[in-house]
Protein backbone atom coordinates (compact mmCIF):
# COMPACT_ATOMS: atom_id res chain seq x y z
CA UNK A 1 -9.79 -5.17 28.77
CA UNK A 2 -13.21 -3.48 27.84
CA UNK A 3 -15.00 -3.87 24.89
CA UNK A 4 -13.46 -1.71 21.97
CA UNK A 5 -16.53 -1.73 19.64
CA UNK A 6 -17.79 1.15 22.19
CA UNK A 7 -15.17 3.31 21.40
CA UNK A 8 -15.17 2.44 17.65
CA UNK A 9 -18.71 3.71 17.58
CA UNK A 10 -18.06 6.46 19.74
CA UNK A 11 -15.06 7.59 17.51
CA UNK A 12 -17.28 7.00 14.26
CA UNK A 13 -20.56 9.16 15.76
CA UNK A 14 -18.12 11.99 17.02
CA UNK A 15 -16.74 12.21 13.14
CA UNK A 16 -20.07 12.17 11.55
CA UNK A 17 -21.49 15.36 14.19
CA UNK A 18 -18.75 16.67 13.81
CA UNK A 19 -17.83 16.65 10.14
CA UNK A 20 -22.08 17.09 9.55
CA UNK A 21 -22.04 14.20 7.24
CA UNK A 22 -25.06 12.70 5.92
CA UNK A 23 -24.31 9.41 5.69
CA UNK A 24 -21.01 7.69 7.38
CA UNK A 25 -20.07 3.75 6.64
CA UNK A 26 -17.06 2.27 8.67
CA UNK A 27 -15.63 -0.89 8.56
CA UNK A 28 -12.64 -2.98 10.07
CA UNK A 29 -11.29 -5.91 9.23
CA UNK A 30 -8.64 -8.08 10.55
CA UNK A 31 -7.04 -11.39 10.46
CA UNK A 32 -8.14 -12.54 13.94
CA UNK A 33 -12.28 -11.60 14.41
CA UNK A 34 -15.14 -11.26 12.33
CA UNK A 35 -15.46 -8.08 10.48
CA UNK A 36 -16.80 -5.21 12.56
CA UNK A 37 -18.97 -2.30 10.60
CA UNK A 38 -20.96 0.61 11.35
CA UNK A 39 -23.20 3.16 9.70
CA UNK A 40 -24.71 6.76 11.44
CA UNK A 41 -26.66 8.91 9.54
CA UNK A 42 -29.60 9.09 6.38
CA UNK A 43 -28.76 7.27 3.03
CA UNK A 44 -30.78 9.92 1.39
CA UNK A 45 -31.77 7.23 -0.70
CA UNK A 46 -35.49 6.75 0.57
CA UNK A 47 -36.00 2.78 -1.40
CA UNK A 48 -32.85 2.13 0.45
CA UNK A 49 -31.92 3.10 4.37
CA UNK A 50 -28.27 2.96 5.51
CA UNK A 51 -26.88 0.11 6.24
CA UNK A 52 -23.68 -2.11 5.84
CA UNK A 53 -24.12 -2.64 2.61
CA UNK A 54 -25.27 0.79 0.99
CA UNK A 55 -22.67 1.72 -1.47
CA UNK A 56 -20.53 5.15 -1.76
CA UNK A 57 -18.17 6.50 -4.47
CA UNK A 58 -14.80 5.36 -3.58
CA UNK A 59 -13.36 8.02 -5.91
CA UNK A 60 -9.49 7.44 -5.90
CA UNK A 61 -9.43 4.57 -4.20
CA UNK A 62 -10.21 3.69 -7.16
CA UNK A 63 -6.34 3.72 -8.23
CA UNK A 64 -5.02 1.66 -5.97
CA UNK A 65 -7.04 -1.16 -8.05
CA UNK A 66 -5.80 -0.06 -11.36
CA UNK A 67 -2.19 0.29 -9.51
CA UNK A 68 -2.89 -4.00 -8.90
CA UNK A 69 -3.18 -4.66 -12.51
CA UNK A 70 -0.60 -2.88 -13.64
CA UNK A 71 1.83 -4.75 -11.45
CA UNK A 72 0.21 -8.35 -12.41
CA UNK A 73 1.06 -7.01 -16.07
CA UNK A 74 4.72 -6.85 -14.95
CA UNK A 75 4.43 -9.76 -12.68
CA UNK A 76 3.76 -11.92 -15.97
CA UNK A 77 6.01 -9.79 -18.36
CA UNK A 78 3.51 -7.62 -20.52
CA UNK A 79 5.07 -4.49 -19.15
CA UNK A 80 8.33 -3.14 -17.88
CA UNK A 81 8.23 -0.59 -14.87
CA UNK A 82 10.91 1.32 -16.40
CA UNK A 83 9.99 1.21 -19.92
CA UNK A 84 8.12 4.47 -21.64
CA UNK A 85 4.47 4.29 -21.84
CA UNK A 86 4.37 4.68 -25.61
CA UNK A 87 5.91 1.18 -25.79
CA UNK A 88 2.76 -0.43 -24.91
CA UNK A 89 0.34 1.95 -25.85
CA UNK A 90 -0.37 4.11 -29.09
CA UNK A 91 -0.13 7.94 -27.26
CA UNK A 92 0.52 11.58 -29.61
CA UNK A 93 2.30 12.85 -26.91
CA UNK A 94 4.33 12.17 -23.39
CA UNK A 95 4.89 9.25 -24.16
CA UNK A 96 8.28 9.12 -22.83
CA UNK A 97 7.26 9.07 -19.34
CA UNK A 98 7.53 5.58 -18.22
CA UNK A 99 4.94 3.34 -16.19
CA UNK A 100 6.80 3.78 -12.87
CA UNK A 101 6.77 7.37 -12.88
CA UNK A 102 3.18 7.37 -13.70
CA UNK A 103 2.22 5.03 -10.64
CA UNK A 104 4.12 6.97 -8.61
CA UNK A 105 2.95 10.82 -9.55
CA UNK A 106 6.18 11.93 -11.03
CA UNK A 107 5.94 12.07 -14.53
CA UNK A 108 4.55 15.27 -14.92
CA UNK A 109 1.97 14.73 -16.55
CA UNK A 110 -0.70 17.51 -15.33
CA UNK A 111 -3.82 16.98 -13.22
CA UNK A 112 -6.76 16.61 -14.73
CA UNK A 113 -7.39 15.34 -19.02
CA UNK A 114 -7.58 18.19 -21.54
CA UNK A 115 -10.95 20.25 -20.86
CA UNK A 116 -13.06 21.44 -18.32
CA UNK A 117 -14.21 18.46 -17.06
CA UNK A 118 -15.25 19.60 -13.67
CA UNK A 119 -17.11 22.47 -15.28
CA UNK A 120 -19.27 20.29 -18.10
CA UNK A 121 -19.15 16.87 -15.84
CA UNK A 122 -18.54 15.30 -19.08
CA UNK A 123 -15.39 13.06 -19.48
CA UNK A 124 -13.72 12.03 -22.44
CA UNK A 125 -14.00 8.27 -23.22
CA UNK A 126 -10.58 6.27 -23.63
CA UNK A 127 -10.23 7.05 -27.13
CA UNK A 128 -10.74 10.64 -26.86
CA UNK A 129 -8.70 10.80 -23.63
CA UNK A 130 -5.69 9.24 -24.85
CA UNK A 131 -6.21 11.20 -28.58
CA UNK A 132 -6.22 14.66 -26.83
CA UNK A 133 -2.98 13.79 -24.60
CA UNK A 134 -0.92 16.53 -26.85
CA UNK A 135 -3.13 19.03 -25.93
CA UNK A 136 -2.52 18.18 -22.16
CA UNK A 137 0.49 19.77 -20.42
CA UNK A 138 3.45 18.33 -19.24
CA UNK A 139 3.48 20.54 -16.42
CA UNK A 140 6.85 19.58 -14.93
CA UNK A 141 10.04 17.82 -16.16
CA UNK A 142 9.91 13.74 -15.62
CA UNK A 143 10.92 12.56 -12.20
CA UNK A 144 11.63 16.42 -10.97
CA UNK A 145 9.11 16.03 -7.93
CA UNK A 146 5.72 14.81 -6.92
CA UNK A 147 2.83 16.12 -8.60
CA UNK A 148 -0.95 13.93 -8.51
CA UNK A 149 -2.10 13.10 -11.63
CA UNK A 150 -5.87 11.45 -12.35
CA UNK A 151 -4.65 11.58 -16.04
CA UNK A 152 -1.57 9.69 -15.77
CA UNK A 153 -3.79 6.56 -13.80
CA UNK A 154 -5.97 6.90 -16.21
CA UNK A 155 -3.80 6.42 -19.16
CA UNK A 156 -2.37 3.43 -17.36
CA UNK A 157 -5.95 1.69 -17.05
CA UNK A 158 -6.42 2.25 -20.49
CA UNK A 159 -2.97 0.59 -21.69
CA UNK A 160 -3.81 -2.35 -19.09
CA UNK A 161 -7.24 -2.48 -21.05
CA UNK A 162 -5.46 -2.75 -24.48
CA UNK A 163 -2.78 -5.36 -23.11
CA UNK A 164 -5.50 -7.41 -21.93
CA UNK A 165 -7.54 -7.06 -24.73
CA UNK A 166 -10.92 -5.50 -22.98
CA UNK A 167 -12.16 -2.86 -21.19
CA UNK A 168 -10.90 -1.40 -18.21
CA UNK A 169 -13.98 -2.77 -16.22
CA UNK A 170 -14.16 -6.23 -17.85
CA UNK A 171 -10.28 -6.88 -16.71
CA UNK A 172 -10.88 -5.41 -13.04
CA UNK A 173 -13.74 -7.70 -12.35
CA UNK A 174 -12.12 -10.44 -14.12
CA UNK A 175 -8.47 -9.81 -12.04
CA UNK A 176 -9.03 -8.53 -9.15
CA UNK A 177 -12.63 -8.00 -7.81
CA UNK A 178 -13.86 -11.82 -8.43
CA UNK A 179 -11.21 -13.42 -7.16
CA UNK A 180 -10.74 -11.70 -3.65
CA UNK A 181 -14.41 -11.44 -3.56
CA UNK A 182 -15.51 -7.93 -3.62
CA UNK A 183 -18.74 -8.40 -4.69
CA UNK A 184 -20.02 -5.65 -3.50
CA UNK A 185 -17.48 -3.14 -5.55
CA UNK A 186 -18.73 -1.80 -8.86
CA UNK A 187 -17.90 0.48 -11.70
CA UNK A 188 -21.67 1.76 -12.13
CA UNK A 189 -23.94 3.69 -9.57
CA UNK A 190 -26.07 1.24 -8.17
CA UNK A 191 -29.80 1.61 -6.88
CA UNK A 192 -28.55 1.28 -3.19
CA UNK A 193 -26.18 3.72 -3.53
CA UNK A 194 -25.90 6.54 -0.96
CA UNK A 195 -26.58 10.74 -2.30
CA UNK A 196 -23.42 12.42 -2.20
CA UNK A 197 -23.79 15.86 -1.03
CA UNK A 198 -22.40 19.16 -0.85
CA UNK A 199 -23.05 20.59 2.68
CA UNK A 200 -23.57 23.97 3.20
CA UNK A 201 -20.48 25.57 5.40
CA UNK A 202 -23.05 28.45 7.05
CA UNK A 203 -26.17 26.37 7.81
CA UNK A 204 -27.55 22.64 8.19
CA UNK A 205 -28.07 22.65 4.52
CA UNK A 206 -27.29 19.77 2.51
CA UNK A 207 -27.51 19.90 -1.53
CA UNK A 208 -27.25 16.52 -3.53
CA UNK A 209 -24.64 16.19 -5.72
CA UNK A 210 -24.67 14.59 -9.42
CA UNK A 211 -23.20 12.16 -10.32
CA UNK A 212 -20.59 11.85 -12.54
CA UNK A 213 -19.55 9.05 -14.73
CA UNK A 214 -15.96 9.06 -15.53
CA UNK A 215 -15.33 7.75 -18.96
CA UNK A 216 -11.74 7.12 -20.19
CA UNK A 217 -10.93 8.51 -17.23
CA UNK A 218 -12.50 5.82 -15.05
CA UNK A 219 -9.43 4.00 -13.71
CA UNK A 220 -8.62 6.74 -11.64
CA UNK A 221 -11.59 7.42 -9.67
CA UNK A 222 -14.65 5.79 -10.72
CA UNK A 223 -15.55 2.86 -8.44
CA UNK A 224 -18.40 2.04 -6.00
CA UNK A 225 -18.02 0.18 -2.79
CA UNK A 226 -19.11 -0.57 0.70
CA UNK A 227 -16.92 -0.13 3.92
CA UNK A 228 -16.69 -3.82 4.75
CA UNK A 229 -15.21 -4.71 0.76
CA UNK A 230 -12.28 -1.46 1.18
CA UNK A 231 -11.60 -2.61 4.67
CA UNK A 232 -11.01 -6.26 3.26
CA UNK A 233 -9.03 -4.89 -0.08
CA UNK A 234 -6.84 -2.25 2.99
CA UNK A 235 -6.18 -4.94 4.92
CA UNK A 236 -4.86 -6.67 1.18
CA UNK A 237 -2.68 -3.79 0.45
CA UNK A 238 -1.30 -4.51 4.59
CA UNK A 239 -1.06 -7.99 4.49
CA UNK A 240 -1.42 -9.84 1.33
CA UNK A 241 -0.22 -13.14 2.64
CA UNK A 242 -3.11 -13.39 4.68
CA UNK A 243 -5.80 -11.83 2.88
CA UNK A 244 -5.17 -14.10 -0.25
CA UNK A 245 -3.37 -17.49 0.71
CA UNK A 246 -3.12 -18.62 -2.69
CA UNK A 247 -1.80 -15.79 -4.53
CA UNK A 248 -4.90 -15.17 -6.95
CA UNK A 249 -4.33 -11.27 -7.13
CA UNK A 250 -0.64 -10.36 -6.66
CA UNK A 251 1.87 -11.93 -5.53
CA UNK A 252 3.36 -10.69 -1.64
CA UNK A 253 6.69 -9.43 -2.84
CA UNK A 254 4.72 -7.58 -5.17
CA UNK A 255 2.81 -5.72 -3.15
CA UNK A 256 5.65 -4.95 -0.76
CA UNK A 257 7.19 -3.76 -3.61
CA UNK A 258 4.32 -1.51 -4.35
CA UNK A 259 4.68 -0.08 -0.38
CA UNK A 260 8.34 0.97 -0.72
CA UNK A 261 8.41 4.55 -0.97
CA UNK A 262 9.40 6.36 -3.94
CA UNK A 263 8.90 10.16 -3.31
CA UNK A 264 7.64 12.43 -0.65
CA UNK A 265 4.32 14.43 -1.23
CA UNK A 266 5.81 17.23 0.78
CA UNK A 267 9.41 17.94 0.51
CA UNK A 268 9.13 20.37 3.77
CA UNK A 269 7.22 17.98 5.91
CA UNK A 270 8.09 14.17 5.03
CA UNK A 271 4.55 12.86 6.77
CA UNK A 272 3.18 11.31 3.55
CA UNK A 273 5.03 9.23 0.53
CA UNK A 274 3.50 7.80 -2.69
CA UNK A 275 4.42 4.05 -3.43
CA UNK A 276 3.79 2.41 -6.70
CA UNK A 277 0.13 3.90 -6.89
CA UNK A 278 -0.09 4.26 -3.03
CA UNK A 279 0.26 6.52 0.14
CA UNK A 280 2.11 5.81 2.19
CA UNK A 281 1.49 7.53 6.22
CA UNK A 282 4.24 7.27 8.95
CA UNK A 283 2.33 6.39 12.42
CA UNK A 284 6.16 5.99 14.17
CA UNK A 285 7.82 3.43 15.54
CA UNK A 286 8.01 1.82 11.77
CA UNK A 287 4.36 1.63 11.83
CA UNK A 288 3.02 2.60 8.74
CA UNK A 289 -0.59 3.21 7.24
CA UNK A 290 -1.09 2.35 3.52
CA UNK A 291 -3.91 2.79 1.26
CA UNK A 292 -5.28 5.60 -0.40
CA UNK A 293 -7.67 8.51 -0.06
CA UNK A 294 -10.87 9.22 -2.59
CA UNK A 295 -13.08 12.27 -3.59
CA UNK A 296 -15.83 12.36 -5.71
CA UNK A 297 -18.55 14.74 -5.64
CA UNK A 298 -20.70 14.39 -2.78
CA UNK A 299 -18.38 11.59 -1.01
CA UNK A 300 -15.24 11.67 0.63
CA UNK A 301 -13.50 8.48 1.59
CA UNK A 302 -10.21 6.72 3.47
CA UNK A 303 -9.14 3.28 2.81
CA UNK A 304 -5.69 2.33 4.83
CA UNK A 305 -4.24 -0.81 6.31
CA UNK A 306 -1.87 -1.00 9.18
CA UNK A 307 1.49 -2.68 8.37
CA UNK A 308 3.83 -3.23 11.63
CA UNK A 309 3.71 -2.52 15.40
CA UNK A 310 3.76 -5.47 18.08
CA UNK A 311 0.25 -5.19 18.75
CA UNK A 312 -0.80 -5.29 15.01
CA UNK A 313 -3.20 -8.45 14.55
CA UNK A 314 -2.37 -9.05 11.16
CA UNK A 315 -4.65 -8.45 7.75
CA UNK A 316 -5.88 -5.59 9.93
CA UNK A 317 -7.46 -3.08 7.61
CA UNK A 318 -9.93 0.18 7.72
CA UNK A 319 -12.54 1.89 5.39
CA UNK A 320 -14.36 5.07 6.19
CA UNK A 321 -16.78 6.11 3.61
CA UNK A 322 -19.06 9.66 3.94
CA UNK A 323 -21.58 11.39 1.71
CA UNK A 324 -20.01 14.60 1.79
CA UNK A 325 -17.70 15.98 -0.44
CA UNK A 326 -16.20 18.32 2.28
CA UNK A 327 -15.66 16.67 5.64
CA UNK A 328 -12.11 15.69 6.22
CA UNK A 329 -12.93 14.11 9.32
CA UNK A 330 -13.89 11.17 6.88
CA UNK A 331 -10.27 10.49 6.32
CA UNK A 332 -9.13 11.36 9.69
CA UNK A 333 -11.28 8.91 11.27
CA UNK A 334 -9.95 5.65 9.27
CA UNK A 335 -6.19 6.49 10.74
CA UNK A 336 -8.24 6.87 14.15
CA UNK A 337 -10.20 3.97 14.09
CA UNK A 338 -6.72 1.66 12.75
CA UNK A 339 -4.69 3.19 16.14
CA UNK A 340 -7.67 2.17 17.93
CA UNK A 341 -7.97 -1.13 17.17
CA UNK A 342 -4.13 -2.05 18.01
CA UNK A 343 -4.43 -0.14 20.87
CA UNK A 344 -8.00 -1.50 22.40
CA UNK A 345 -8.08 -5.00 20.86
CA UNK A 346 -4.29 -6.04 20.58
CA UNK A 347 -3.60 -9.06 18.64
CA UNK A 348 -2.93 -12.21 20.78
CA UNK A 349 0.60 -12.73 22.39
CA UNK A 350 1.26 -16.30 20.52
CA UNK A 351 3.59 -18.68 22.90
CA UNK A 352 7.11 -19.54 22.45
CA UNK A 353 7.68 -23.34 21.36
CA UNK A 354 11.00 -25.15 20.71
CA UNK A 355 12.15 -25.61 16.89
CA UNK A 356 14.19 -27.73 15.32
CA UNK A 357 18.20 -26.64 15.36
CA UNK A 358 19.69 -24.78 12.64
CA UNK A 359 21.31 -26.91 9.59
CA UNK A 360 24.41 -28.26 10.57
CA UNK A 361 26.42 -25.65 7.95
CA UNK A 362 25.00 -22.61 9.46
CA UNK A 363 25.57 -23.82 13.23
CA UNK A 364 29.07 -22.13 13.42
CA UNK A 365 27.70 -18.99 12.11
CA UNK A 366 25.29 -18.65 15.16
CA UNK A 367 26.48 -15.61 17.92
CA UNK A 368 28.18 -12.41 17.59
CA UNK A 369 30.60 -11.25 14.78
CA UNK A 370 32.51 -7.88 14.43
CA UNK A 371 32.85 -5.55 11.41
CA UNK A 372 33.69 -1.91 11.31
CA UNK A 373 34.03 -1.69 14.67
CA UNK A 374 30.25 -2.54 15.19
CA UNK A 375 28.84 -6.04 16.85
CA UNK A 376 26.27 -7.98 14.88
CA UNK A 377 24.37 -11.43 15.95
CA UNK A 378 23.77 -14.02 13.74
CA UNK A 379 21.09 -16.22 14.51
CA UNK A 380 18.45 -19.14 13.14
CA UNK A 381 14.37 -18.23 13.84
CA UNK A 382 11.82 -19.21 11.39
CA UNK A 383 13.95 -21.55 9.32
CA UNK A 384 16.33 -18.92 8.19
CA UNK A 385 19.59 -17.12 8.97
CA UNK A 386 18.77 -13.72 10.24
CA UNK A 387 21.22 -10.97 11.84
CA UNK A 388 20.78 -7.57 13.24
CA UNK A 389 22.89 -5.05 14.78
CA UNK A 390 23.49 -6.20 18.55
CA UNK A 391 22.82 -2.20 19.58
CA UNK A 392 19.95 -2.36 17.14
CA UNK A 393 16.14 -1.39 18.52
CA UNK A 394 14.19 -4.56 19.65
CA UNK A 395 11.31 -3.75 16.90
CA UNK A 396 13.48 -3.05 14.02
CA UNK A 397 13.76 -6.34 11.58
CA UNK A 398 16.84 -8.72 10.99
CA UNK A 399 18.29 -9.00 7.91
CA UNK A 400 17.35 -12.21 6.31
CA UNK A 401 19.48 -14.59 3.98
CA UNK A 402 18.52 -17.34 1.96
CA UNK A 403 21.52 -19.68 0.00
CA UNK A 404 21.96 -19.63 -3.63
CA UNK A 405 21.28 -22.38 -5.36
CA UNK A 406 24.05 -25.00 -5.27
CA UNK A 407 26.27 -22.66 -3.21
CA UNK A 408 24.96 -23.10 0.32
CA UNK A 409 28.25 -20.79 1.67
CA UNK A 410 26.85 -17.55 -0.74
CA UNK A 411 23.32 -16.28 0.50
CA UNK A 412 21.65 -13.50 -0.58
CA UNK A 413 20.16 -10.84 1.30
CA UNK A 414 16.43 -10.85 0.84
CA UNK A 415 14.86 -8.20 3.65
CA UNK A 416 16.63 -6.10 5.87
CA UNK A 417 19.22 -4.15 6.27
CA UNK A 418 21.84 -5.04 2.93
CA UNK A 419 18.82 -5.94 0.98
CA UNK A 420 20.18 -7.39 -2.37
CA UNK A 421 24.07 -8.01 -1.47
CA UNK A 422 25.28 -11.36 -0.76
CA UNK A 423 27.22 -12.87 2.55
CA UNK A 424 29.97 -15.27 2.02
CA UNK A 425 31.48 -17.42 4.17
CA UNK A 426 34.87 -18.62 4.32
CA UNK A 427 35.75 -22.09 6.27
CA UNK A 428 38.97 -23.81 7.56
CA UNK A 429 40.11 -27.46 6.80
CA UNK A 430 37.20 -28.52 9.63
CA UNK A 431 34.97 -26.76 8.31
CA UNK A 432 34.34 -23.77 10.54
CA UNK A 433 33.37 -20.64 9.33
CA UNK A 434 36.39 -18.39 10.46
CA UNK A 435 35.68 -15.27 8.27
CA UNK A 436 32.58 -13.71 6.69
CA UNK A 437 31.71 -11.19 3.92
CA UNK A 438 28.61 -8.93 3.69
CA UNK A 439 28.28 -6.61 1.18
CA UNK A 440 32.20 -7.18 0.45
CA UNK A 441 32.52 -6.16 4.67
CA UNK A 442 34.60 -8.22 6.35
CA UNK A 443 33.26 -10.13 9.61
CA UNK A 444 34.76 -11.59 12.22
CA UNK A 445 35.00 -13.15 15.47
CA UNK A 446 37.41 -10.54 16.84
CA UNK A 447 37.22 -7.19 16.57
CA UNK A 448 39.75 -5.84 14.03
CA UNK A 449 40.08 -2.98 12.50
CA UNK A 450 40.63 -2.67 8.55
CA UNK A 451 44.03 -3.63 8.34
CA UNK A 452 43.28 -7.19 10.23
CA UNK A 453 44.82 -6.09 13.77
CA UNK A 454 42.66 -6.67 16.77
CA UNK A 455 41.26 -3.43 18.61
CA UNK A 456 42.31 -4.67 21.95
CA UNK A 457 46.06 -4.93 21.21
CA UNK A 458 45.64 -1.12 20.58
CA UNK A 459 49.38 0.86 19.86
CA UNK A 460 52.52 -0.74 20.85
């Protein structure tokens, strides 16, 4: 197999001529090589040329951070997904709409905070933010459909803030930048920081952009970063487990959580969902892309980890950061670059070895069992019971069952398909498991039908 970094930088140069950005910082990351990055183009910042580590505004990236403390607020029982925001945070209006719906870009709440704040580039601090929420509009009904809201992420920084008892800033660095070491992420404009520009759409004109500093607002959009730190906090968002071993940040199930998909941002097309505070993009064959996109002006950026796919490495995760407000080949290039790399640089086929045999209770559950007419297969990998469809596809994932405490014949279903319902099994005198129950389905040997006759005795 060739080299892929070729076509990485090949893929990165085309974007940058070809979107005319000043400026363009990629990175990868993945569980099995050293970090790969790349820059093409003028800093604009004379004291500082490009380079790995120049920093660009992440914009709404920026969320997916806030999105992380909001769920290690749950995690440890300050908040309540499902509760109203006004329960944990002192708000004149909307305050019925609850945390979920605000992570997730369905409460309503409009775009933007009361104002003209694109027009001034002055933003409200917290406390004028959250006093002015009753002269911001609720500009559709809770949960009636998708609708992005910098507001409503902001709001929710600011009640993590209060919870915590600090600033938005303080508890970021304290919770989630130091301890997955992003030390090259900050809230404030730093002196190696790239010029964001607005590029002219009729010439080779480039005009700098100010920049803006977000106030109360900040939680949605207002952090600083390089490539190699949002490729290492994508391939987080993919793959927790490896990223941080010890659980400092969030906890796996967590995050998964955060993946599941709780509304499409198109109802006509059904190519992008929101999470809990992240998109979600369908690459097929139950491959998805999760992350988040970012503007700002000036800078454009796409941060996205790869989750599934046989070829997927693991931890494998993408950043592409531009200085220009206008080139959406910035965020076409990180989805690029992530196909690439499974593609080019596969991850390593691992050999099979032997394991030790199932528990003696869950031997006689091993092999095929009927229910509704349908064959299943029960079997023991990775030190659990699993089963899938026998006509399923090879790549789609087994259901998985642990036991119940004290009752090792009642398991739960913990992935899969029947996530949440429990499988029973029912022995005779020996001992063998004669008869199952999943999801109150009865499963058996034979294939019956519902009243308990076997399908190949058919009609008398």
């Amino acid at each position: 197999m060739s080299e892929p970094t070729p076509r990485y930088e090949r893929a990165a140069r085309r974007a940058q001529a070809d979107g005319r950005i000043p400026a363009l910082s990629v990175a990868l990351h993945r569980a099995d090589r050293q970090p790969w990055a790349f820059t093409v183009g003028d800093s604009g910042n004379p004291d500082h040329p490009l380079g790995p580590g120049t920093r660009f505004r992440i914009g709404s990236v920026t969320k997916t951070l806030t999105a992380v403390l909001v769920m290690q607020a749950r995690d440890e029982g300050l908040v309540d997904l499902d509760a109203p925001i006004a329960k944990y945070l002192d708000v004149p209006a909307h305050g019925d709409a609850t945390i979920r719906r605000l992570l997730s870009h369905t409460a309503g709440f409009q775009r933007e905070p009361y104002g003209d704040v694109w027009d001034t580039l002055i933003a409200p601090d917290a406390g004028r933010m959250l006093a002015e929420l009753d002269r911001a509009e609720r500009v559709l009904p809770n949960a009636r459909r998708f609708h992005y809201s910098n507001l409503g992420l902001a709001v929710l920084g600011q009640m993590v803030a209060g919870l915590r008892g600090g600033t938005w800033a303080e508890v970021l660095t304290e919770r989630v930048l130091t301890p997955l070491g992003l030390d090259h992420t900050s809230i404030d404009m730093p002196p190696d920081a790239a010029v964001g520009y607005l590029v002219d759409a009729y010439s080779d004109a480039a005009r700098p952009e100010p920049p803006v500093d977000l106030g109360g607002v900040a939680p949605a959009a207002q952090l600083w970063s390089t490539a190699a730190d949002m490729a290492k906090w994508a391939a987080f968002l993919a793959d927790p487990e490896t990223v941080d071993q010890a659980g400092r940040v969030l906890a796996p199930g967590t995050v998964d959580e955060m993946r599941w998909p709780l509304t499409t941002t198109d109802e006509t097309l059904w190519a992008a969902g929101f999470g809990l505070g992240l998109i979600l993009i369908p690459e097929g064959n139950r491959i998805m892309h999760v992350g988040h996109d970012g503007a700002m002006p000036g800078f454009l950026a796409g941060v996205y980890g790869r989750r599934g796919g046989e070829d997927n490495p693991g931890a494998l995760g993408c950043a592409v950061l531009g200085s220009s407000g206008t080139a959406g080949q910035t965020n076409e290039l990180v989805h690029e670059l992530l196909r690439l790399a499974a593609d080019l640089d596969p991850a390593e086929i691992r050999p099979w070895r032997a394991a030790p045999p199932a528990p003696l209770a869950y031997r006689p559950v091993l092999g095929r069992w009927w229910s509704e007419g349908m064959e299943f297969v029960f079997a023991w990998h990775d030190g659990r019971l699993q089963a899938r469809a026998a006509e399923a596809p090879a790549g789609r994932p087994p259901a998985i069952f642990e036991p119940l405490p004290d009752r090792p014949d009642v398991l739960r279903t913990v992935s899969g398909r029947e996530a949440g319902e429990l499988l029973r099994l029912t022995r005779d005198d020996s001992g063998a498991v004669v008869r199952m129950h999943w999801a109150t389905y009865r499963f058996t040997r034979l294939q019956e039908g519902f009243d308990g006759g076997w399908a190949a005795d058919g009609p008398e």
